[in-house]
N, C-alpha and C. Protein backbone atom coordinates (compact mmCIF):
# COMPACT_ATOMS: atom_id res chain seq x y z
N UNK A 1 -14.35 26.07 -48.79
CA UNK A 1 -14.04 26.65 -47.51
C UNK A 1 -14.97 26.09 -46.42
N UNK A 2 -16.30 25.90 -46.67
CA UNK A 2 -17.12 25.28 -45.96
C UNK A 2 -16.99 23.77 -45.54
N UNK A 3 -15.92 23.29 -46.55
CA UNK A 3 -16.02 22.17 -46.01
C UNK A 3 -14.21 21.72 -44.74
N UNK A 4 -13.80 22.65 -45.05
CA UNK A 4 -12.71 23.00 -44.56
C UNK A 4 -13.14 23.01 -42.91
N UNK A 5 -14.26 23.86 -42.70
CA UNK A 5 -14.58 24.41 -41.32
C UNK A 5 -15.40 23.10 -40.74
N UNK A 6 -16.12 22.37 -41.76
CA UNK A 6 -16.54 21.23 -41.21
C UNK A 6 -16.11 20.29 -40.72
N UNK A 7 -14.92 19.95 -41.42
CA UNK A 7 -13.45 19.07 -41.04
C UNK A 7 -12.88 19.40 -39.80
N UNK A 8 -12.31 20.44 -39.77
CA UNK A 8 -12.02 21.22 -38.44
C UNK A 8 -12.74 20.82 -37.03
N UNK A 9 -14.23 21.40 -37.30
CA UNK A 9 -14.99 20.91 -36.78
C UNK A 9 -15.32 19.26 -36.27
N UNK A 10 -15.61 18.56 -36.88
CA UNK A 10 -15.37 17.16 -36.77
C UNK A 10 -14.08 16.51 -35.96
N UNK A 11 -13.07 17.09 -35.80
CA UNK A 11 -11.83 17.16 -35.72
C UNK A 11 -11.99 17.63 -34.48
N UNK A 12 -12.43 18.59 -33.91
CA UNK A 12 -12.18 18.99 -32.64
C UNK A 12 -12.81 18.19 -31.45
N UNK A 13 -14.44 17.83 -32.48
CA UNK A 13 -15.22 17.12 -31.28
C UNK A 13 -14.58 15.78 -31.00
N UNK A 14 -14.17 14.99 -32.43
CA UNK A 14 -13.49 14.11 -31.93
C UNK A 14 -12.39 13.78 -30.58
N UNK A 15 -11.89 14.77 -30.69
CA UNK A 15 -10.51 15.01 -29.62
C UNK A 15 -10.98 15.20 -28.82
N UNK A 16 -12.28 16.16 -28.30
CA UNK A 16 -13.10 16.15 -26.82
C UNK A 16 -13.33 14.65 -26.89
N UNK A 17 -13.92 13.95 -27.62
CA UNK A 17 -14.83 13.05 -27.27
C UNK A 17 -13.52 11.90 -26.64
N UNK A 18 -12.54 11.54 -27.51
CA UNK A 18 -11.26 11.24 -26.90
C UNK A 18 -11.02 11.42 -25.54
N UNK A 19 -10.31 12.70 -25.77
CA UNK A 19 -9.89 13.17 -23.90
C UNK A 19 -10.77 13.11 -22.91
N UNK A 20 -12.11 12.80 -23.83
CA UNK A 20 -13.48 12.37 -22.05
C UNK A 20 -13.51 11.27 -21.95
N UNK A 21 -12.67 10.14 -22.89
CA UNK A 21 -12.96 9.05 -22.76
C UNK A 21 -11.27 8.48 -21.65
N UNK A 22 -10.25 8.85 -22.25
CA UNK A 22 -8.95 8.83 -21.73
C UNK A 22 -9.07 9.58 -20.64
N UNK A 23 -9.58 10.69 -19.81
CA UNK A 23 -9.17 11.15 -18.66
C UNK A 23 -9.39 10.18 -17.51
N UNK A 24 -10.83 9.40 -17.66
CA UNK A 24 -11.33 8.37 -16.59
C UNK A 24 -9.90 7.03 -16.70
N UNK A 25 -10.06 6.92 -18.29
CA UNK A 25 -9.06 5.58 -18.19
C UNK A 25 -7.71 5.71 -17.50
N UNK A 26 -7.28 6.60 -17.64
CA UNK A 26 -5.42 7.54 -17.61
C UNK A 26 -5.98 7.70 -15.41
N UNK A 27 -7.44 7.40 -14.93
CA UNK A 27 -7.31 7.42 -13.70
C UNK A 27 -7.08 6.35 -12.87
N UNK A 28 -8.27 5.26 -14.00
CA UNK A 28 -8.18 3.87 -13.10
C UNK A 28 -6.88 3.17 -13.65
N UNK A 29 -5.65 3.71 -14.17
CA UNK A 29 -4.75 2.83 -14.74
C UNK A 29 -3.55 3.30 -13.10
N UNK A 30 -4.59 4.73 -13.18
CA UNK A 30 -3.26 5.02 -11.37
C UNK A 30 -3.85 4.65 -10.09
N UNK A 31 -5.05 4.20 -10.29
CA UNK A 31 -5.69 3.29 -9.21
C UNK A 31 -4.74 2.60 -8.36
N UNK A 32 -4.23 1.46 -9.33
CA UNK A 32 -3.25 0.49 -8.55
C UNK A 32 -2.49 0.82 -7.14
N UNK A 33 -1.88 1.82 -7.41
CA UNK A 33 -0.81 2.42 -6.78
C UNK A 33 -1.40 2.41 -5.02
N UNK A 34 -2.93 2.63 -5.27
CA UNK A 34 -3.84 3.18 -3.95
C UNK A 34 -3.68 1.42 -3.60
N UNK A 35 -3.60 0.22 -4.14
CA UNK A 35 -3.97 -0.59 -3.81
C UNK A 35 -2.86 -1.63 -3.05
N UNK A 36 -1.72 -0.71 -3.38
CA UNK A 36 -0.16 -1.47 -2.77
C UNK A 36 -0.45 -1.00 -1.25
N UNK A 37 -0.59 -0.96 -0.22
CA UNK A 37 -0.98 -0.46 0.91
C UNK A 37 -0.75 -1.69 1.69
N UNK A 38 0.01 -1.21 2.88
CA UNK A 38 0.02 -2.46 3.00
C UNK A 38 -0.66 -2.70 5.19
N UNK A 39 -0.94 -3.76 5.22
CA UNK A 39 -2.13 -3.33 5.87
C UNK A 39 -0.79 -3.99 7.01
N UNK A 40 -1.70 -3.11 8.29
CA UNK A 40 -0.45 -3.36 9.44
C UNK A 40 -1.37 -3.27 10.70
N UNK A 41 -0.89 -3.79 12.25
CA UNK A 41 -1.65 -3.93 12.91
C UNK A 41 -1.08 -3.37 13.83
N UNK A 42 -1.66 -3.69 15.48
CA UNK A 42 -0.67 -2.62 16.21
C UNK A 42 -0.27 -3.73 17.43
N UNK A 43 0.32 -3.86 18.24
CA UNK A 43 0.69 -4.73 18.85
C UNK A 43 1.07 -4.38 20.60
N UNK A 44 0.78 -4.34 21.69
CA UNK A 44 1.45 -3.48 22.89
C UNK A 44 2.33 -5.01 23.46
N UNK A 45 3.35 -4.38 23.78
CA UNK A 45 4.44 -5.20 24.04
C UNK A 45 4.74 -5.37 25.75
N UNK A 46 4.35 -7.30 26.11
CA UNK A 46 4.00 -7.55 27.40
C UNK A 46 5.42 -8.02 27.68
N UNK A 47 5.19 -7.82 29.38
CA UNK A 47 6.51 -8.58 29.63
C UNK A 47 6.59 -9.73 29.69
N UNK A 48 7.94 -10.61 28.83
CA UNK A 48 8.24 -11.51 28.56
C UNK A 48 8.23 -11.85 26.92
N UNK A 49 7.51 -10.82 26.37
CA UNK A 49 7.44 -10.82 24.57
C UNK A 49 8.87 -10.62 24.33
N UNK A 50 8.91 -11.46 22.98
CA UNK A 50 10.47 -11.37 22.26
C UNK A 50 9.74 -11.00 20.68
N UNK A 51 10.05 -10.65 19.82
CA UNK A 51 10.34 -10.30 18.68
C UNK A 51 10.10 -11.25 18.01
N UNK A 52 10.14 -12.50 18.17
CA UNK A 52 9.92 -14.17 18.01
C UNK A 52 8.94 -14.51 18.69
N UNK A 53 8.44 -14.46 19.50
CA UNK A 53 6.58 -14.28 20.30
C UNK A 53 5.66 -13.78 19.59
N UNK A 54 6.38 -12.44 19.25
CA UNK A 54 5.03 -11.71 18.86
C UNK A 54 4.90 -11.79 16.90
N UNK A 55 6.00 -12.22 16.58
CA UNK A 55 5.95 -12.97 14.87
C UNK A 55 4.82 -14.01 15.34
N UNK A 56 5.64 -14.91 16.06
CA UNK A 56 4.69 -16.15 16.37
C UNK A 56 3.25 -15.82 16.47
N UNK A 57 2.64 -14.67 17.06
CA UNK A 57 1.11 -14.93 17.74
C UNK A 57 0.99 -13.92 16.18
N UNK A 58 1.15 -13.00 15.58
CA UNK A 58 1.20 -12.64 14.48
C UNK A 58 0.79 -13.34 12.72
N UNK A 59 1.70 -14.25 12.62
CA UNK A 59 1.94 -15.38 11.83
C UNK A 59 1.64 -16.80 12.23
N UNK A 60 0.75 -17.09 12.74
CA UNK A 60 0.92 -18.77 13.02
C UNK A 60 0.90 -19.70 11.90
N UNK A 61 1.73 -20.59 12.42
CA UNK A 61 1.83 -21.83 11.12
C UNK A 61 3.51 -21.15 10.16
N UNK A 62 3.29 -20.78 10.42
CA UNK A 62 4.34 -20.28 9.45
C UNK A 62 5.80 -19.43 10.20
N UNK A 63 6.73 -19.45 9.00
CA UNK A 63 8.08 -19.13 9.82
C UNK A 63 8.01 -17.82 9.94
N UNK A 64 8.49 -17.76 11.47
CA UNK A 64 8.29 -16.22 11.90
C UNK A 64 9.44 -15.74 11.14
N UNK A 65 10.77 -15.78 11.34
CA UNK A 65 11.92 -15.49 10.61
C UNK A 65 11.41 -14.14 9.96
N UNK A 66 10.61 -13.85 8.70
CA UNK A 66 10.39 -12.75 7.85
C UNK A 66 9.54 -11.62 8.91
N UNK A 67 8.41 -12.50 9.67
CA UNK A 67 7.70 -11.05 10.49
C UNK A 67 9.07 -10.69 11.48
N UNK A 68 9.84 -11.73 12.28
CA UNK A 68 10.43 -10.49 13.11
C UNK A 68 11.08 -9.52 12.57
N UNK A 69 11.87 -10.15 10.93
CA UNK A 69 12.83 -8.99 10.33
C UNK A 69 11.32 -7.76 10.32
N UNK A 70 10.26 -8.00 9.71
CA UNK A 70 9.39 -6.84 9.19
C UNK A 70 9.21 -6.12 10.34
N UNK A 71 8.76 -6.59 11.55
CA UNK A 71 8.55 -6.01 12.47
C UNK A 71 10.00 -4.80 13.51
N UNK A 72 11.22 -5.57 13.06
CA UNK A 72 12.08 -5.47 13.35
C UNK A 72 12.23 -3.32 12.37
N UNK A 73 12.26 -4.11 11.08
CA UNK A 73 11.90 -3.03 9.97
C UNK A 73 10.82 -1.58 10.49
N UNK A 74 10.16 -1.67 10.84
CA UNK A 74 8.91 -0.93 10.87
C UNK A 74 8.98 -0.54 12.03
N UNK A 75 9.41 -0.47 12.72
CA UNK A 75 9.41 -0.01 14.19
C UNK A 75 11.21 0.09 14.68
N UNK A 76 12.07 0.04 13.85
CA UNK A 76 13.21 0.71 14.01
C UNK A 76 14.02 -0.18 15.76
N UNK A 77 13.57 -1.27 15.93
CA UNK A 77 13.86 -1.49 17.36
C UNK A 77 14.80 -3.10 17.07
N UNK A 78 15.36 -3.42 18.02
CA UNK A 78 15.82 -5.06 18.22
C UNK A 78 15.68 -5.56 19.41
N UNK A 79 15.94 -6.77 19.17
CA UNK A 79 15.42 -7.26 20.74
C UNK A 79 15.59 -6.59 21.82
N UNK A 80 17.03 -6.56 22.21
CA UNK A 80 17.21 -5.69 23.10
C UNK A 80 16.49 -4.57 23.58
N UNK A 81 15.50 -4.00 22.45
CA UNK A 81 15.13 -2.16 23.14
C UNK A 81 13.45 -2.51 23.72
N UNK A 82 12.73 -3.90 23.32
CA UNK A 82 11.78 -4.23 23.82
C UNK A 82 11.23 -3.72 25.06
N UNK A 83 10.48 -3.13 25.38
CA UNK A 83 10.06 -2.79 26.58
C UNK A 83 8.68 -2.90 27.09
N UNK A 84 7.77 -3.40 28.06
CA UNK A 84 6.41 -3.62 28.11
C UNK A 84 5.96 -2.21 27.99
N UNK A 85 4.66 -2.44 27.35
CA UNK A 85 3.89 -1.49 27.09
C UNK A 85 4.00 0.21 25.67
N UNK A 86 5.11 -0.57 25.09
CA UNK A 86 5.39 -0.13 23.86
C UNK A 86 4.43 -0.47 23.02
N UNK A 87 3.79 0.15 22.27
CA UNK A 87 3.42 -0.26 20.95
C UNK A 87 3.79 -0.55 19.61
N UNK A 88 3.78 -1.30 19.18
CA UNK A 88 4.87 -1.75 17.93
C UNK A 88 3.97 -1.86 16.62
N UNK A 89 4.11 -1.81 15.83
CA UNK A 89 3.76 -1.78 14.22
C UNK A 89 3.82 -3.52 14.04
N UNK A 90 2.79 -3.75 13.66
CA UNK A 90 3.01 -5.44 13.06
C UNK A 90 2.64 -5.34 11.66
N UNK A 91 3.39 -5.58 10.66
CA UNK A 91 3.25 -5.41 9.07
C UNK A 91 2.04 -6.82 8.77
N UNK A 92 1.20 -7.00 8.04
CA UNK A 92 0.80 -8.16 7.80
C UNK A 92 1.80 -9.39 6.98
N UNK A 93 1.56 -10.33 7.11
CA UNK A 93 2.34 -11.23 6.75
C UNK A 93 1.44 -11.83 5.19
């Protein structure tokens, strides 16, 4: 019987010693999730900016094409609704 309770025993600490080791791991495995973020800038909209300007000063070197769709995306607007002194969402590229 004594050795019954010892087993038991052994048995339980194990499983603490487990679940203190898995609670940290089971945290940094949901880490990631914090790390999809996606970083964005802010932009005030001058007169004469197009949607294609402000990709351009945004993105240089590279095809604006994807920032105006993103920008386009993120701020719910199209060329047309542009107006100076709006502030607009610029997604990073």
């Amino acid at each position: 019987m004594e050795r019954a309770r010892r087993r038991r025993f052994r048995a339980v600490v194990v499983a603490v010693a487990l679940a203190a080791v898995a609670m940290p791991v089971a945290g940094a495995m949901a880490a990631p999730e914090a790390i999809d973020r996606v970083e964005r800038t802010r932009y005030v909209v001058r007169p004469g900016d197009t949607l294609w300007s402000i990709a351009e000063r945004a993105a240089p070197g590279h095809d604006p094409r994807a920032v105006v769709d993103a920008i386009a995306e993120a701020n719910g607007v199209d060329a047309s609704s542009l107006v100076p002194g709006r502030t607009l969402v610029v997604p990073a590229s």
